[in-house]
Protein backbone atom coordinates (compact mmCIF):
# COMPACT_ATOMS: atom_id res chain seq x y z
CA UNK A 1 -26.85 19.80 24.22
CA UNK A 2 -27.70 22.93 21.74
CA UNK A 3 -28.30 21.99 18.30
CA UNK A 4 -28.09 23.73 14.93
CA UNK A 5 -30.73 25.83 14.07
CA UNK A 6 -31.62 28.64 11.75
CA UNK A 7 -31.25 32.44 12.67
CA UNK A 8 -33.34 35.88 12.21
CA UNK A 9 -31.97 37.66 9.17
CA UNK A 10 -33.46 40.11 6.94
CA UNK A 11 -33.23 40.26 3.14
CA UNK A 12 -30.12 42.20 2.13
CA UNK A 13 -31.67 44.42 -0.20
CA UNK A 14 -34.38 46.25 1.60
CA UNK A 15 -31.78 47.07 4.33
CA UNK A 16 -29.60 48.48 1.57
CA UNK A 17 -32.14 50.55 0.25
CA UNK A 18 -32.99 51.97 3.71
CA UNK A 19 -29.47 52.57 4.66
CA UNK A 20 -28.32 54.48 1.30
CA UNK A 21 -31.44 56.71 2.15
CA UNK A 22 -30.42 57.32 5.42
CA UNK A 23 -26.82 58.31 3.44
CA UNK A 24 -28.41 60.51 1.29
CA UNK A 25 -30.64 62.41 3.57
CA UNK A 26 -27.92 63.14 6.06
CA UNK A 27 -25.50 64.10 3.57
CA UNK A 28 -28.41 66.34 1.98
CA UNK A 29 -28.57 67.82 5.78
CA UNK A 30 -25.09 68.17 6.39
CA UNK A 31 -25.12 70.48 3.20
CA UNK A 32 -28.38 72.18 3.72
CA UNK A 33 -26.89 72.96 7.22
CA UNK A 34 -30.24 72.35 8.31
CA UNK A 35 -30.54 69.77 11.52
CA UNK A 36 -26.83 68.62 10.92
CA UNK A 37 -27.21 67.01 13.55
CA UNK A 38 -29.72 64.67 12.55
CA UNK A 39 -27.70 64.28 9.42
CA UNK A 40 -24.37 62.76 11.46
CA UNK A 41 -26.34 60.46 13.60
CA UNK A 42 -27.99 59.02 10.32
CA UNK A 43 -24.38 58.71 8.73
CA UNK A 44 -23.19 57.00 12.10
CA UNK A 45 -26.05 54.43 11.96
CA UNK A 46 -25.47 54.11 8.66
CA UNK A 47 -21.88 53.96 9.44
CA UNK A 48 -21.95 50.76 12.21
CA UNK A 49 -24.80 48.77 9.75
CA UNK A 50 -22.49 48.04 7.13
CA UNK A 51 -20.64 45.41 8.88
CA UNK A 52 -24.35 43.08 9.03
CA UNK A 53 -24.43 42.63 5.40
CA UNK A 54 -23.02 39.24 4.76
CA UNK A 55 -23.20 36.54 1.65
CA UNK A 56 -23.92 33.04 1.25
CA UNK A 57 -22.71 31.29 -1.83
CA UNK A 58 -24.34 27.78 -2.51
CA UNK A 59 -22.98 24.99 -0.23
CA UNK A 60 -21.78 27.51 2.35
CA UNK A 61 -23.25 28.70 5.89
CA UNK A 62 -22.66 31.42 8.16
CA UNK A 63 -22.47 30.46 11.86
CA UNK A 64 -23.28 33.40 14.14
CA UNK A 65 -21.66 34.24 17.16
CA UNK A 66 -23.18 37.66 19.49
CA UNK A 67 -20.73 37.99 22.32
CA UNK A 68 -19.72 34.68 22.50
CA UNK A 69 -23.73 33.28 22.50
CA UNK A 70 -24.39 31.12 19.00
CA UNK A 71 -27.67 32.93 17.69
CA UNK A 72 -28.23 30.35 14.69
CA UNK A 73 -26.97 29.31 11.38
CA UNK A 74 -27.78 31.00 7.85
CA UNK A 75 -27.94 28.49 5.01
CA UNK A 76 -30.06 29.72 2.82
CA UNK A 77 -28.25 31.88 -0.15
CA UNK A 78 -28.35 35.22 -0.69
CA UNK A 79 -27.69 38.38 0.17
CA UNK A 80 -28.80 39.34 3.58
CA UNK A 81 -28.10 41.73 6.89
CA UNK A 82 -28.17 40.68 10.33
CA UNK A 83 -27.00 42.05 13.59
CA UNK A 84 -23.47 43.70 12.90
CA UNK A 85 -22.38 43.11 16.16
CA UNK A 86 -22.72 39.03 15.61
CA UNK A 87 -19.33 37.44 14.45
CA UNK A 88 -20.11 35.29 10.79
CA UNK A 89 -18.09 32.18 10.79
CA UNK A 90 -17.68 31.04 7.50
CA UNK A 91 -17.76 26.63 7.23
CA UNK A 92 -18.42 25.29 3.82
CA UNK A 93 -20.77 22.30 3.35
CA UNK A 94 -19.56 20.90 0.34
CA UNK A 95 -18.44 17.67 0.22
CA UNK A 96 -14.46 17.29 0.81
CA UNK A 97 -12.17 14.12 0.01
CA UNK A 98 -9.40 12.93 2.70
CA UNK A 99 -6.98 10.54 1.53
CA UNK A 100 -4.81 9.41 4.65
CA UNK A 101 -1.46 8.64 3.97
CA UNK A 102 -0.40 4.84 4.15
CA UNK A 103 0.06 3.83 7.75
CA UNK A 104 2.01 1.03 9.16
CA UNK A 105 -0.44 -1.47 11.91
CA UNK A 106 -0.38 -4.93 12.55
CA UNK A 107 -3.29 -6.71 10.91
CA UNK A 108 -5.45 -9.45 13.26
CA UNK A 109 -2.02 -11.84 13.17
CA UNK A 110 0.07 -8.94 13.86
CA UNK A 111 1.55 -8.97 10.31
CA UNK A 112 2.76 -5.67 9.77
CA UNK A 113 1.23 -4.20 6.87
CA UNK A 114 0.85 -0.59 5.02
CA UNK A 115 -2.74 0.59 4.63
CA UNK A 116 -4.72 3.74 3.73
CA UNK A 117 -8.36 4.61 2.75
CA UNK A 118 -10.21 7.37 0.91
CA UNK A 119 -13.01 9.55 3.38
CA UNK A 120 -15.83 11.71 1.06
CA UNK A 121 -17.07 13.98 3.99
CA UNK A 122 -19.11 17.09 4.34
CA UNK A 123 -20.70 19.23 7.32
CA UNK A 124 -23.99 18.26 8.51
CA UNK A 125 -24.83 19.91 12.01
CA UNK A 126 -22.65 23.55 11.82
CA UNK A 127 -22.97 24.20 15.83
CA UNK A 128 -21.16 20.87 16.20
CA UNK A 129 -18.57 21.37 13.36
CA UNK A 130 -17.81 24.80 15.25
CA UNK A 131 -17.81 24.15 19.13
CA UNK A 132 -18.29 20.58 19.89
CA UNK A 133 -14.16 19.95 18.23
CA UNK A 134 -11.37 22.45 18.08
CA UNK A 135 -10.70 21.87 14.10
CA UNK A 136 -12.81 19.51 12.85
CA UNK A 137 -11.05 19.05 9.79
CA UNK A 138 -7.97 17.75 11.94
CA UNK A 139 -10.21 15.93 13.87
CA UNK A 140 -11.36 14.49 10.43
CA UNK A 141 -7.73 13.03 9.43
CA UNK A 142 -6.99 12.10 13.09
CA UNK A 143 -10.30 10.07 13.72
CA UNK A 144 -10.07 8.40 10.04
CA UNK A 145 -6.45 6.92 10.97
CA UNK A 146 -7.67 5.61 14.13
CA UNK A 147 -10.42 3.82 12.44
CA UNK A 148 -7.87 2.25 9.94
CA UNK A 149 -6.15 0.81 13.10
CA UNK A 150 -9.06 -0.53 14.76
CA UNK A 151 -10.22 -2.11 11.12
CA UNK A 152 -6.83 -3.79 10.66
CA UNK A 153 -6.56 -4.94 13.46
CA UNK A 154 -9.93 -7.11 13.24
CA UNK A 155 -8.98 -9.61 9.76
CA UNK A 156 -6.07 -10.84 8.60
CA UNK A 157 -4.35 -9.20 5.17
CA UNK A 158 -4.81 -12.92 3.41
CA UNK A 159 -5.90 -16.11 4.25
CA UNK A 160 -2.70 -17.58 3.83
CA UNK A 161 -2.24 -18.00 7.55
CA UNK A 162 -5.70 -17.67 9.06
CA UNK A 163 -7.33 -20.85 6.94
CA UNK A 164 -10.38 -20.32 8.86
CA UNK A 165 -11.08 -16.51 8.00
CA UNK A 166 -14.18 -15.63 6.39
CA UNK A 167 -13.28 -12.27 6.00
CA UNK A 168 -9.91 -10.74 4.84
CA UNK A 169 -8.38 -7.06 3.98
CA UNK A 170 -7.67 -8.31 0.72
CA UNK A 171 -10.83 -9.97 -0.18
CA UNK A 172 -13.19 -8.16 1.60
CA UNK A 173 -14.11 -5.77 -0.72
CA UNK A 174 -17.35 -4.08 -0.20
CA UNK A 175 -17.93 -5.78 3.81
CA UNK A 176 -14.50 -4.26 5.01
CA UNK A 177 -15.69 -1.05 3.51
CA UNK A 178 -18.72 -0.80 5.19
CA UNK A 179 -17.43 -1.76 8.08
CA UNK A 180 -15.01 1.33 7.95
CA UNK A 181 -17.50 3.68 7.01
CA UNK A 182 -19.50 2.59 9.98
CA UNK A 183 -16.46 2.99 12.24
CA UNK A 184 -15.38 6.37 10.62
CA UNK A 185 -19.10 7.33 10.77
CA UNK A 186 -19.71 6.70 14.57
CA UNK A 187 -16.43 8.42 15.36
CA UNK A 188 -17.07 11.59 13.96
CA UNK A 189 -20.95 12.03 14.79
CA UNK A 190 -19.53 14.48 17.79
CA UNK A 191 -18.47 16.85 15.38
CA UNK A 192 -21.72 17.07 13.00
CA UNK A 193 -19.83 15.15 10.15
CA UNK A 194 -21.78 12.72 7.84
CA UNK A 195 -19.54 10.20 6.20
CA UNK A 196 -20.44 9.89 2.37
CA UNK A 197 -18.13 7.19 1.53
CA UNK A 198 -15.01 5.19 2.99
CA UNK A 199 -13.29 3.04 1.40
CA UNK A 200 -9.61 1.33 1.27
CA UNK A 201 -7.20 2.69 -1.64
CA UNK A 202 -3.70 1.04 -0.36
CA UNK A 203 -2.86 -1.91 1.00
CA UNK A 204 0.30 -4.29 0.88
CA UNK A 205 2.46 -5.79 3.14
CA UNK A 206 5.21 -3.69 5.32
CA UNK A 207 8.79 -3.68 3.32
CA UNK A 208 10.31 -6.26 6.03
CA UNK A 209 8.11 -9.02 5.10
CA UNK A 210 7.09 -8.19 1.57
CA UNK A 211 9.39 -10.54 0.05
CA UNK A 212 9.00 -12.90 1.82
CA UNK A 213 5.24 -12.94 1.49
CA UNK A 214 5.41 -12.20 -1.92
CA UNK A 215 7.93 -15.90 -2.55
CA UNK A 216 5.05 -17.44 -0.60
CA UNK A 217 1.95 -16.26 -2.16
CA UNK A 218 4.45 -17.82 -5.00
CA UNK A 219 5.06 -20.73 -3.88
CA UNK A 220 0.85 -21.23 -2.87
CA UNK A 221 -0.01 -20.33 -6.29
CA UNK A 222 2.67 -22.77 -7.72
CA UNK A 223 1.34 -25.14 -5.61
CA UNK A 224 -2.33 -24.95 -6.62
CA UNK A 225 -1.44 -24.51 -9.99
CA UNK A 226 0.34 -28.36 -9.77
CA UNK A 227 -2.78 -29.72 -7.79
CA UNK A 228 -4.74 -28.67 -10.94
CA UNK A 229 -2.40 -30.02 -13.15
CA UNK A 230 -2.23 -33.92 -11.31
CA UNK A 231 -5.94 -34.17 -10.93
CA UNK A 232 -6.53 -33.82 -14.82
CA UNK A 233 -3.49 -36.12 -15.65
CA UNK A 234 -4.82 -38.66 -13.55
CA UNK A 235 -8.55 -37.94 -15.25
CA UNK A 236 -6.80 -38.56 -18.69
CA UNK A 237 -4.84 -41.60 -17.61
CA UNK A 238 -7.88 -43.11 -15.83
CA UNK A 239 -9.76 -42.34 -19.41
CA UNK A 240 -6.52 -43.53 -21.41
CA UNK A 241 -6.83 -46.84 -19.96
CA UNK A 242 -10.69 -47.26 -19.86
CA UNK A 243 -11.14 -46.70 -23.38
CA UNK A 244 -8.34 -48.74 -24.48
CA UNK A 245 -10.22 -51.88 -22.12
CA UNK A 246 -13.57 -51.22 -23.37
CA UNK A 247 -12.37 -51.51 -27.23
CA UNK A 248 -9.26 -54.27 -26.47
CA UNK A 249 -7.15 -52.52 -28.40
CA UNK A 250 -4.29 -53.98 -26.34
CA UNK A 251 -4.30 -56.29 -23.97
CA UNK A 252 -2.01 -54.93 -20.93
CA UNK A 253 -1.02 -56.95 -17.93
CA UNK A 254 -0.51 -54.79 -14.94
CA UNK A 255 3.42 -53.85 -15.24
CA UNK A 256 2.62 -52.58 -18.35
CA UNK A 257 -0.12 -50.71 -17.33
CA UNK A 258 1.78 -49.19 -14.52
CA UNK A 259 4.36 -48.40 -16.88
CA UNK A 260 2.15 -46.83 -19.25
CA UNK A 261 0.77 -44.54 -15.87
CA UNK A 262 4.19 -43.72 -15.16
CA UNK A 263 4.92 -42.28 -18.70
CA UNK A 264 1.61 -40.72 -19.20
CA UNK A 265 1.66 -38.75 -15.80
CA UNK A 266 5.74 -37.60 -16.81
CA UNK A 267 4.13 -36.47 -20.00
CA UNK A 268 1.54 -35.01 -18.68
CA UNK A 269 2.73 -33.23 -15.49
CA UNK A 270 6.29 -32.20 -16.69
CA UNK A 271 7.18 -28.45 -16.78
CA UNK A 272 9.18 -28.95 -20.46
CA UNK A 273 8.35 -30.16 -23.08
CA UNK A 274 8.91 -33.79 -23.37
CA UNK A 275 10.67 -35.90 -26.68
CA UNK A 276 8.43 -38.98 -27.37
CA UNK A 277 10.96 -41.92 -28.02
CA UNK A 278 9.07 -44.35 -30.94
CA UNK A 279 8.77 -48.46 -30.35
CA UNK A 280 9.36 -49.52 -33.45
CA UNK A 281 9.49 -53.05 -31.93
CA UNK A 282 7.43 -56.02 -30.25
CA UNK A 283 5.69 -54.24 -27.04
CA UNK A 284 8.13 -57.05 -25.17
């Protein structure tokens, strides 16, 4: 497999030099009527060396093409001349940002779920950029979706359902993004691209299910928020009680004491606010 590689090209400058000498002598010539001749064919070379001149601007390249034969890449900037017969395709190597459009897949539970992802690109190997892919910047945005797929479809969106998953869309972070980089990376090494970033910029759940997930990521976070709530109330009636037995500040037989659990953990673990009612009699 050919490679990229670097082609002959002189500096710019000393062929202009030349060529508006050979200009001026044969239009001296032409004049002079002396070997007029001489003078034409000079303007005719002079004529079909134009085209060779060609410039490259910082973070651009020039791949050359001679009759359908790739004669090498110019990366270097400046202002230089090479064969004028040899077609100068221009590709940029500057880095370029794709941000795919949220697609619809099925994550590893076949959820269906909306996800995109940023790609910071550029053009590494020019020969492959040019003749190894058709566009390569379609092939870019094509291979980047498929990528997405194959990443969703390997974790869950949430752990909600998959208990037992280390790794989630959601909470992946900086893992799922590597992963897609790698997968983005390895899929576009045919067309000389390096890959200088990947990561996911949208993700939710499809609009068929996403309120329905959304009343049961509710409904978990109601329900973890009332675990937290019973295990301290039972803390504080477990301390209520101790302290009150370690100074005998009141002697309670065991109805009572349930009693008092009973009103404590109401107190405690009710959603309102609750109105203390007063003894102002005998505890019996």
């Amino acid at each position: 497999m050919k490679k990229e590689h670097s082609s002959k090209k002189i500096n710019g400058y000393i062929v202009l030099f030349i060529l508006l000498l050979f200009i001026g002598l044969g239009v001296y010539l032409i004049i002079k009527q002396q070997m007029v001749v001489l003078g034409i064919i000079l303007l005719v070379i002079s004529f079909f060396t134009l085209p060779g001149f060609t410039i490259v601007s910082p973070n651009e390249s020039r791949v050359l093409i001679l009759f359908g034969a790739y004669k090498g890449t110019i990366k270097e900037n400046g202002f230089w001349w090479v064969n004028p017969f040899m077609n100068k395709r221009i590709i940029s190597l500057k880095a370029r940002n794709f941000n795919s459009d949220p697609i619809k897949v099925n994550d590893k539970i076949g959820n269906p779920i909306m996800i995109g992802a940023v790609v910071v690109w550029r053009v590494m190997d020019t020969y492959k950029s040019a003749f190894e892919v058709d566009d390569y910047e379609h092939f870019v945005r094509i291979q980047t979706e498929a990528a997405i797929r194959k990443l969703a479809g390997l974790y869950p969106y949430d752990n909600l359902e998959d208990e037992d998953a280390k790794l989630t869309l959601r909470d992946g972070g900086e893992q799922v993004n590597s992963q897609l980089e790698n997968e983005v990376s390895e899929r576009l090494k045919i067309a000389g691209i390096d890959i200088l970033e990947a990561r996911i910029n949208y993700l939710a759940y499809a609009t068929e299910i996403a309120s329905a997930m959304l009343k049961r990521q509710q409904a978990s976070a109601v329900i973890a928020a009332r675990t937290k709530i019973v295990e301290g109330a039972v803390s504080m009636v477990e301390m209520a009680l101790n302290e009150l037995n370690e100074k005998h500040i009141v002697e309670l037989d065991e109805e009572r004491k349930a009693q008092m659990v009973s009103n404590l953990m109401v107190v405690l673990t009710s959603d309102k606010d609750v109105s203390p009612i007063v003894n102002t009699g005998s505890l019996y």
